[in-house]
Protein backbone atom coordinates (compact mmCIF):
# COMPACT_ATOMS: atom_id res chain seq x y z
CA UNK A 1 -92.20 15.23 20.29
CA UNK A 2 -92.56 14.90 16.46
CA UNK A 3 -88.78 14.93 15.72
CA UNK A 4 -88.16 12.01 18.55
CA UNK A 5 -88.46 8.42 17.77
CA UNK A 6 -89.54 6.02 19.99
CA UNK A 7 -88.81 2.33 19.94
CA UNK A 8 -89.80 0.01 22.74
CA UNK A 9 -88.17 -3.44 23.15
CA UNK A 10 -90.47 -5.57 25.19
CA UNK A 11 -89.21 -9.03 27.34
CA UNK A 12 -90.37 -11.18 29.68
CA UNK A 13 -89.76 -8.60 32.31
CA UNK A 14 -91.88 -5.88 30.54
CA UNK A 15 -91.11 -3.37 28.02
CA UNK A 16 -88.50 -0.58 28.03
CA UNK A 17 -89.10 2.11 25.36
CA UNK A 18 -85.46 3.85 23.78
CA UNK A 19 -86.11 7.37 22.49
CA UNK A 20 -84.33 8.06 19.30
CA UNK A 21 -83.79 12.70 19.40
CA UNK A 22 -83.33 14.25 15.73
CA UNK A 23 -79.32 14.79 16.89
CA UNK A 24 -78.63 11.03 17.60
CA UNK A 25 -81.01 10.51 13.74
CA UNK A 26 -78.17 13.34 12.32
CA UNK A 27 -75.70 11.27 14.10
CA UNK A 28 -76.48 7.89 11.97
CA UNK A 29 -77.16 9.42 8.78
CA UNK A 30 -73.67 11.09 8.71
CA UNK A 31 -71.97 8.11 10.11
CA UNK A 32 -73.19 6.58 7.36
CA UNK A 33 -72.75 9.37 4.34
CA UNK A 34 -69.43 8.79 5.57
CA UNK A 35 -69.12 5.25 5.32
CA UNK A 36 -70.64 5.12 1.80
CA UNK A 37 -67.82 7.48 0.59
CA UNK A 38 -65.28 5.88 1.87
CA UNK A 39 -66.48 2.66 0.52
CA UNK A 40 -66.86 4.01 -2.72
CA UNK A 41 -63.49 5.99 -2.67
CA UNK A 42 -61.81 2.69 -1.85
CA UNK A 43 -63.70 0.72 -4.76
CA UNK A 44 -62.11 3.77 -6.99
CA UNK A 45 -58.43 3.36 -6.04
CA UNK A 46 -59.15 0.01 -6.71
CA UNK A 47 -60.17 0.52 -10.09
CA UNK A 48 -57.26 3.01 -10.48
CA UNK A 49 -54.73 0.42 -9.34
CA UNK A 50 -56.10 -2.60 -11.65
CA UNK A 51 -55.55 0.07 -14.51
CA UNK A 52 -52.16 1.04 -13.91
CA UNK A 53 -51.34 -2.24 -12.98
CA UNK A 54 -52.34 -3.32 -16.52
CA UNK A 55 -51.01 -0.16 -17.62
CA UNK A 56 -47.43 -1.34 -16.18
CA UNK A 57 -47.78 -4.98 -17.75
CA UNK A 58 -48.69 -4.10 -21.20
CA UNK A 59 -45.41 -1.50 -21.13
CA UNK A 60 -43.55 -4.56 -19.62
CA UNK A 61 -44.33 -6.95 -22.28
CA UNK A 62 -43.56 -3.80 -24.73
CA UNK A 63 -40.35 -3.42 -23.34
CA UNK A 64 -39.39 -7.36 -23.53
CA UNK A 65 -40.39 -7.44 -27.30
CA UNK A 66 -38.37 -4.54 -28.20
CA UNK A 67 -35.39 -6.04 -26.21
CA UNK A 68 -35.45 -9.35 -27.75
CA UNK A 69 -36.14 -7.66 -30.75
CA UNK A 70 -32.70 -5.50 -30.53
CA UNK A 71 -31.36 -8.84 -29.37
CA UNK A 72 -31.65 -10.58 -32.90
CA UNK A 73 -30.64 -7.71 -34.55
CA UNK A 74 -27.12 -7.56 -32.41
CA UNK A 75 -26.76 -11.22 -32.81
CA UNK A 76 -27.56 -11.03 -36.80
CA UNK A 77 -24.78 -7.73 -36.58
CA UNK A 78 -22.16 -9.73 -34.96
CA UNK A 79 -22.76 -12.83 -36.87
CA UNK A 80 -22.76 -10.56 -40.28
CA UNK A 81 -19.35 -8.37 -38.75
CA UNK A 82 -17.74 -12.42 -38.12
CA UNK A 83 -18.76 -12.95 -41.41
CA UNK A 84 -16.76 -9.96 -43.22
CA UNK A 85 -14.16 -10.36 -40.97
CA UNK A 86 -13.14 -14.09 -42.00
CA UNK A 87 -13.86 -12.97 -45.57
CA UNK A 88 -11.16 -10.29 -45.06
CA UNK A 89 -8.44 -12.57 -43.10
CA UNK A 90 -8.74 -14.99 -46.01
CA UNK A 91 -5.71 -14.81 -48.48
CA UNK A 92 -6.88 -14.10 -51.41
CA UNK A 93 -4.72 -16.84 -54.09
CA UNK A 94 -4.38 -16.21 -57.38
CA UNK A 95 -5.93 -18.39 -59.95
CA UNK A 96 -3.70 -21.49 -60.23
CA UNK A 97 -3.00 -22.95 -64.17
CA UNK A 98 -3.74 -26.76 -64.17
CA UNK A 99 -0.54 -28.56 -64.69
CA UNK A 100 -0.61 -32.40 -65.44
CA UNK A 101 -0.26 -34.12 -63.04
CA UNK A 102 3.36 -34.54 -61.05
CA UNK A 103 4.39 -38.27 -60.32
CA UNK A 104 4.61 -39.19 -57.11
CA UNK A 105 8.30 -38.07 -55.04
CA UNK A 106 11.49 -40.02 -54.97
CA UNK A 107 13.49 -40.87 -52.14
CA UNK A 108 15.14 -37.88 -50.55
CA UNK A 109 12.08 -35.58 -51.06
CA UNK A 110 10.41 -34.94 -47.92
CA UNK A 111 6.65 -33.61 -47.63
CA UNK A 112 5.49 -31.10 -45.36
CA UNK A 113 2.62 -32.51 -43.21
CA UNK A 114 -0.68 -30.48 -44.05
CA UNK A 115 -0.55 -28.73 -40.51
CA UNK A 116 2.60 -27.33 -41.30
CA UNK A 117 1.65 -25.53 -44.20
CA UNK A 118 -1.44 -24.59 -42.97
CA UNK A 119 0.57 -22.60 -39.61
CA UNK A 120 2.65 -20.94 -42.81
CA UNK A 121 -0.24 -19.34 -44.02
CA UNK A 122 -1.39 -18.08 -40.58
CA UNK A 123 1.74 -16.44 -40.55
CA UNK A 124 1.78 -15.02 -43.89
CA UNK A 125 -1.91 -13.70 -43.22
CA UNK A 126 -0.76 -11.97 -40.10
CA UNK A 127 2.67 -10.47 -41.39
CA UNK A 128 0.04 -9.11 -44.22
CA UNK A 129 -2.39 -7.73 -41.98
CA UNK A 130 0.52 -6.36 -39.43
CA UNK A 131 1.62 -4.62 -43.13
CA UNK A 132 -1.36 -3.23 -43.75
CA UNK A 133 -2.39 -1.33 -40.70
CA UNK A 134 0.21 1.80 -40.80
CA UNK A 135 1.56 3.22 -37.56
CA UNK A 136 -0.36 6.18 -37.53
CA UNK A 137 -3.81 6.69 -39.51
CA UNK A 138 -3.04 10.13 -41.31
CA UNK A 139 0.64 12.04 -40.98
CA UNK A 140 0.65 15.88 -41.75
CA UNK A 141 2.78 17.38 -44.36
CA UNK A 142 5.48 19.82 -42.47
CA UNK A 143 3.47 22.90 -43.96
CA UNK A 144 0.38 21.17 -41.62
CA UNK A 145 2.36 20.25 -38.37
CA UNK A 146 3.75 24.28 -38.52
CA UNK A 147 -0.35 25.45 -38.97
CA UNK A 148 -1.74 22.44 -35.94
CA UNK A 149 1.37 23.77 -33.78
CA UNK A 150 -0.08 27.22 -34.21
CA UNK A 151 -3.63 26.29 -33.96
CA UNK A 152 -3.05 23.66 -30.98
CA UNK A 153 -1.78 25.08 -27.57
CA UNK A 154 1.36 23.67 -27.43
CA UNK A 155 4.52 24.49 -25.09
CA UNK A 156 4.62 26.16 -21.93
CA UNK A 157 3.47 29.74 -21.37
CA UNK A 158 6.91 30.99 -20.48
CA UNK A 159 10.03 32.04 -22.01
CA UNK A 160 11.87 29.92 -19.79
CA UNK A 161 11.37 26.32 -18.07
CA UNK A 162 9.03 26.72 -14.80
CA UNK A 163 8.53 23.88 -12.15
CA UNK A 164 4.91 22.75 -11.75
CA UNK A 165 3.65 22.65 -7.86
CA UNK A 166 0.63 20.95 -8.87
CA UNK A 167 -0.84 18.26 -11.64
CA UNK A 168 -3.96 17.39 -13.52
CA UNK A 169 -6.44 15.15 -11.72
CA UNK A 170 -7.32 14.66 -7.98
CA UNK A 171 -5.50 15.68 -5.22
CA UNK A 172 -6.74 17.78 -2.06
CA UNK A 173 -7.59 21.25 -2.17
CA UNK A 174 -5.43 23.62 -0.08
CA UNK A 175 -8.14 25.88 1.11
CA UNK A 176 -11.33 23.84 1.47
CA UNK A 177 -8.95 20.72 2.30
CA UNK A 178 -11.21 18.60 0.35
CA UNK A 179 -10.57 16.51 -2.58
CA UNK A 180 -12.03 18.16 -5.63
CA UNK A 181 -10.69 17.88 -9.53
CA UNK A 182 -7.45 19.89 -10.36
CA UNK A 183 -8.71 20.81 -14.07
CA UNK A 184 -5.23 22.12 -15.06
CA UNK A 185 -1.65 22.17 -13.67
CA UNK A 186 0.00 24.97 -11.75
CA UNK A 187 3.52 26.52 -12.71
CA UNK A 188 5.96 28.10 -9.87
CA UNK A 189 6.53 31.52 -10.65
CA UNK A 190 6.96 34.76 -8.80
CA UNK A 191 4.74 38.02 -9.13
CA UNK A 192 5.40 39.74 -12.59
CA UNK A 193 6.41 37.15 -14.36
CA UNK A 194 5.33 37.51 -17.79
CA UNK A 195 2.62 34.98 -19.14
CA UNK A 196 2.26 34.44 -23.51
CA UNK A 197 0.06 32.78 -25.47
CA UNK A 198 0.53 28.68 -26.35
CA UNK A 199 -1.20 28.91 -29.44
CA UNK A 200 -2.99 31.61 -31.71
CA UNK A 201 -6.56 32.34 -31.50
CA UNK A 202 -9.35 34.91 -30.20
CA UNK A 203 -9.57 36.27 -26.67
CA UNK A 204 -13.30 35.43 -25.62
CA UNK A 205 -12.81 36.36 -21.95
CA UNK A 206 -10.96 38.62 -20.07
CA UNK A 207 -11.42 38.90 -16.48
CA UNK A 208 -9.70 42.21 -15.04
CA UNK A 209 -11.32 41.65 -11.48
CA UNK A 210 -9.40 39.65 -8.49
CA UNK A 211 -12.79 38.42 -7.35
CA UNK A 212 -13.50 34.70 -8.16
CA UNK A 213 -11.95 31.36 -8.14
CA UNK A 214 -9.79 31.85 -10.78
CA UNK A 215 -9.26 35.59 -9.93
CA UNK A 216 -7.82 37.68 -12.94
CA UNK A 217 -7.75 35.47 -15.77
CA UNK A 218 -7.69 34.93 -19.58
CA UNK A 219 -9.28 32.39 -21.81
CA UNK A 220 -8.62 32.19 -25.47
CA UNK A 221 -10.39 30.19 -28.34
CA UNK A 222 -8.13 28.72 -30.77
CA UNK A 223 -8.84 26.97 -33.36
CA UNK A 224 -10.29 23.03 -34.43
CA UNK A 225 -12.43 23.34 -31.40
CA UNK A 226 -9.07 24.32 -28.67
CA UNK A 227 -9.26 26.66 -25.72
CA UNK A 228 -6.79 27.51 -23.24
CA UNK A 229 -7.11 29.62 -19.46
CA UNK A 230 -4.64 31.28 -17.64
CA UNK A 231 -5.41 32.29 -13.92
CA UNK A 232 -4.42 34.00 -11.08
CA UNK A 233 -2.56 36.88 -12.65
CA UNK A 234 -1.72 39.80 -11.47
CA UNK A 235 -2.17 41.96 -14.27
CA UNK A 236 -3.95 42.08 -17.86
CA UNK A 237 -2.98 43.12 -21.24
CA UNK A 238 -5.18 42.48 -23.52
CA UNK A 239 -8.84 43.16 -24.44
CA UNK A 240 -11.39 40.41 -25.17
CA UNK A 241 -12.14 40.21 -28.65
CA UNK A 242 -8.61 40.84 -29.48
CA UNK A 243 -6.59 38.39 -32.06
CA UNK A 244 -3.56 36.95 -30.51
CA UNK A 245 -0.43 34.30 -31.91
CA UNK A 246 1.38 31.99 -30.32
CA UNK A 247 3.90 33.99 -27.97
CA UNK A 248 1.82 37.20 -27.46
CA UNK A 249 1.87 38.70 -24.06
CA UNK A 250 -0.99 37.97 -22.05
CA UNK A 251 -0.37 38.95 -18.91
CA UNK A 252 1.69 38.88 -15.77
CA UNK A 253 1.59 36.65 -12.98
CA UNK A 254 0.21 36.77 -9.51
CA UNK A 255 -1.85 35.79 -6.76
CA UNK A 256 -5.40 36.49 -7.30
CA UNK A 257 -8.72 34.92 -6.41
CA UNK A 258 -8.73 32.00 -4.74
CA UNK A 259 -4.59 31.05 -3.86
CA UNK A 260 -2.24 30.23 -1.53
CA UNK A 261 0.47 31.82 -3.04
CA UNK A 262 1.76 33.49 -6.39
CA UNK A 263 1.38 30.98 -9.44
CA UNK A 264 0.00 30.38 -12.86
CA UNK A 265 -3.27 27.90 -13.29
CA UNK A 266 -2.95 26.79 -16.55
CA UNK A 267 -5.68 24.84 -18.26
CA UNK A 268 -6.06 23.36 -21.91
CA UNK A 269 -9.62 21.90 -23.26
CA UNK A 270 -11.28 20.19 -26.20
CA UNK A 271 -15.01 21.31 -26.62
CA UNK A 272 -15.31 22.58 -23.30
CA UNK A 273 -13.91 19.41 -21.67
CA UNK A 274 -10.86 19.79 -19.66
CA UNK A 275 -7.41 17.46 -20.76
CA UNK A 276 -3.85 17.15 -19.04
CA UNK A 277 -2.07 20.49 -20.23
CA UNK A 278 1.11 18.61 -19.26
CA UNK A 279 0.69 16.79 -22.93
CA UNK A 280 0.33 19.77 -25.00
CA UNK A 281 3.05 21.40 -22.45
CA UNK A 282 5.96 18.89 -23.71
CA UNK A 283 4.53 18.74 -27.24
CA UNK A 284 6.54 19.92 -30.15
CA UNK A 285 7.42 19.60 -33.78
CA UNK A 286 10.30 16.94 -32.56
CA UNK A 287 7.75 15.10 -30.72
CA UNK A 288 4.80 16.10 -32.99
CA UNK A 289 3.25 11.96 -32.94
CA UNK A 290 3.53 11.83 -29.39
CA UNK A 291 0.23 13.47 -28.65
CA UNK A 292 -1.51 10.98 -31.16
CA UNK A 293 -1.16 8.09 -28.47
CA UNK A 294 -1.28 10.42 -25.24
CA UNK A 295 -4.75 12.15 -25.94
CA UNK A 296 -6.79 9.17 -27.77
CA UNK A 297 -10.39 10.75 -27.08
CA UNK A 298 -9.51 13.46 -29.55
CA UNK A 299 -10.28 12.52 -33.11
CA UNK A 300 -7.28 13.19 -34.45
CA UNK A 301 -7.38 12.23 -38.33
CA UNK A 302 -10.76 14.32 -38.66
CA UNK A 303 -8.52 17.53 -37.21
CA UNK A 304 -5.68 16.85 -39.60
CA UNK A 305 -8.03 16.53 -42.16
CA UNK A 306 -9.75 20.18 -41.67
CA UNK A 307 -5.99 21.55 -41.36
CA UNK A 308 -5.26 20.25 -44.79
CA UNK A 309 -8.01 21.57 -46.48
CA UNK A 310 -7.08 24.80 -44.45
CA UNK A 311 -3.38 24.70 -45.84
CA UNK A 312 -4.76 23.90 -49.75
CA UNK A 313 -6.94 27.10 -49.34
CA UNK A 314 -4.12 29.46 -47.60
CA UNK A 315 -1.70 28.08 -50.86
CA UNK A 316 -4.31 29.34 -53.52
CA UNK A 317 -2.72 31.89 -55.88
CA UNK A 318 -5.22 34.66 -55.69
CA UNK A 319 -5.04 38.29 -54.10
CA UNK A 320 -8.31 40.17 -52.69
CA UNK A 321 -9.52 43.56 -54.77
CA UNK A 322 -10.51 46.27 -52.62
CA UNK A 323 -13.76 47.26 -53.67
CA UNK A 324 -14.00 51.13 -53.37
């Protein structure tokens, strides 16, 4: 036929002719389309993997520069800080008058050895730095400690002293039985007892509904960046947007959302991060320092600051006109 091939292998033994059909021809030529492309996709990702190899070494060598590089600058920063710091521990003297020269000491004059007075002036440098450094960086006026106490939650959010059942921090859950983070503290109290405010500042969530984790529930914004949450109660009375003090009613307590039995959650935070409310709980005007050292993370001198300026402002002598 014209699409068969024939090939004929001869021997010793005679010849034996193969025939070679157009299928078996289709056969070969796609076995070998085949193994062309694969050969040639290989020889790509081959190519593709010497690039990003190189890729990955130039970026490597990048990265080791720029680290040595921030290296030398951190070793020239220390070495410049070391500097300025010796400069500042040295004692300044004043300048000294020349004086002719003393002649040498009699009998029953003793000289301190130079090591000795050399320890004396260690000491004297660190009773002057020890001087120096005051207690406390910035202390509020009493006009500023009554506005931060008004601003800051502070106290507990109850007429009367209430045991807490529960702390800040870790501890195991009493419905899911796991250990999860206890953002505030809980306070013993029966149903109806009434819950105030800790500090003044603007309502800027209510939650009427006992649906929810923290069930019915309100969270107020004071100021200088404050925020406190009260949970679980049984009843509402106030609106959010409203303007509240320290000491206005917010509610009563109870035992909705997510409980085991009637309570108050009670949580204070800094710019939406969560601190111990047992601080700010035993914080007061006799205490007022105390919260200085307990809550370090908070920059405290930059918030006294802002309340100053606030108290110069509210002391101004000037009235508003109506303007009709």
């Amino acid at each position: 036929m014209k699409d068969e091939l024939v090939i004929t292998l001869s021997s010793l033994g005679g010849s034996r002719d193969i025939v070679v059909t157009w299928k078996a021809k289709l056969c070969v030529g796609l076995a070998g389309v085949v193994l062309l492309g694969t050969m040639a996709v290989m020889g790509i990702t081959v190519l593709l993997t010497r690039a990003s190899l190189a890729q990955a070494q130039a970026q490597l060598s990048a990265l080791q520069e720029g680290h040595l590089t921030q290296k030398q600058r951190a070793d020239e920063l220390q070495q410049t800080l070391e500097e300025q710091v010796s400069e500042a521990k040295a004692p300044t003297q004043p300048p000294v008058e020349k004086k002719p020269p003393t002649p040498p000491a009699t009998e029953g004059k003793v000289e301190r050895p130079p090591s000795q007075s050399l320890r004396s002036t260690e000491r004297a440098v660190r009773a002057a730095d020890i001087l120096v450094v005051p207690r406390t960086s910035v202390l509020p006026k009493l006009s500023e400690r009554t506005l931060l106490l008004g601003m800051i939650p502070n106290g507990t959010p109850f007429k009367k002293a209430a045991k807490i059942s529960s702390y800040f921090g870790l501890r195991t859950h009493p419905i899911l039985r796991r250990i999860r983070s206890h953002k505030g503290i809980d306070f013993v109290a029966s149903i109806g007892t009434p819950v105030y405010a800790t500090a003044g500042g603007v309502v800027s969530r209510v939650n009427a509904s006992s649906r929810g984790g923290y069930g019915r529930q309100v969270l107020i914004q004071h100021g200088l960046g404050f925020s406190s949450r009260y949970a679980h109660l049984s009843q509402v009375s106030i609106k959010s947007g409203e303007h509240v003090a320290k000491g206005t009613l917010l509610g009563l307590t109870g035992n909705s959302g997510r409980s085991t039995g009637p309570h108050l959650h009670y949580e204070v935070l800094y710019r939406g991060k969560t601190l111990d409310p047992i601080n700010f709980a035993r914080w007061s005007n006799q205490n007022f320092e105390s919260i200085f050292a307990k809550e370090k993370e908070i920059p405290w001198a930059s918030l006294i600051k802002q309340s100053h300026q606030w108290s110069q402002m509210a002391s101004l002598p000037f009235s508003p006109k109506v303007v009709r």
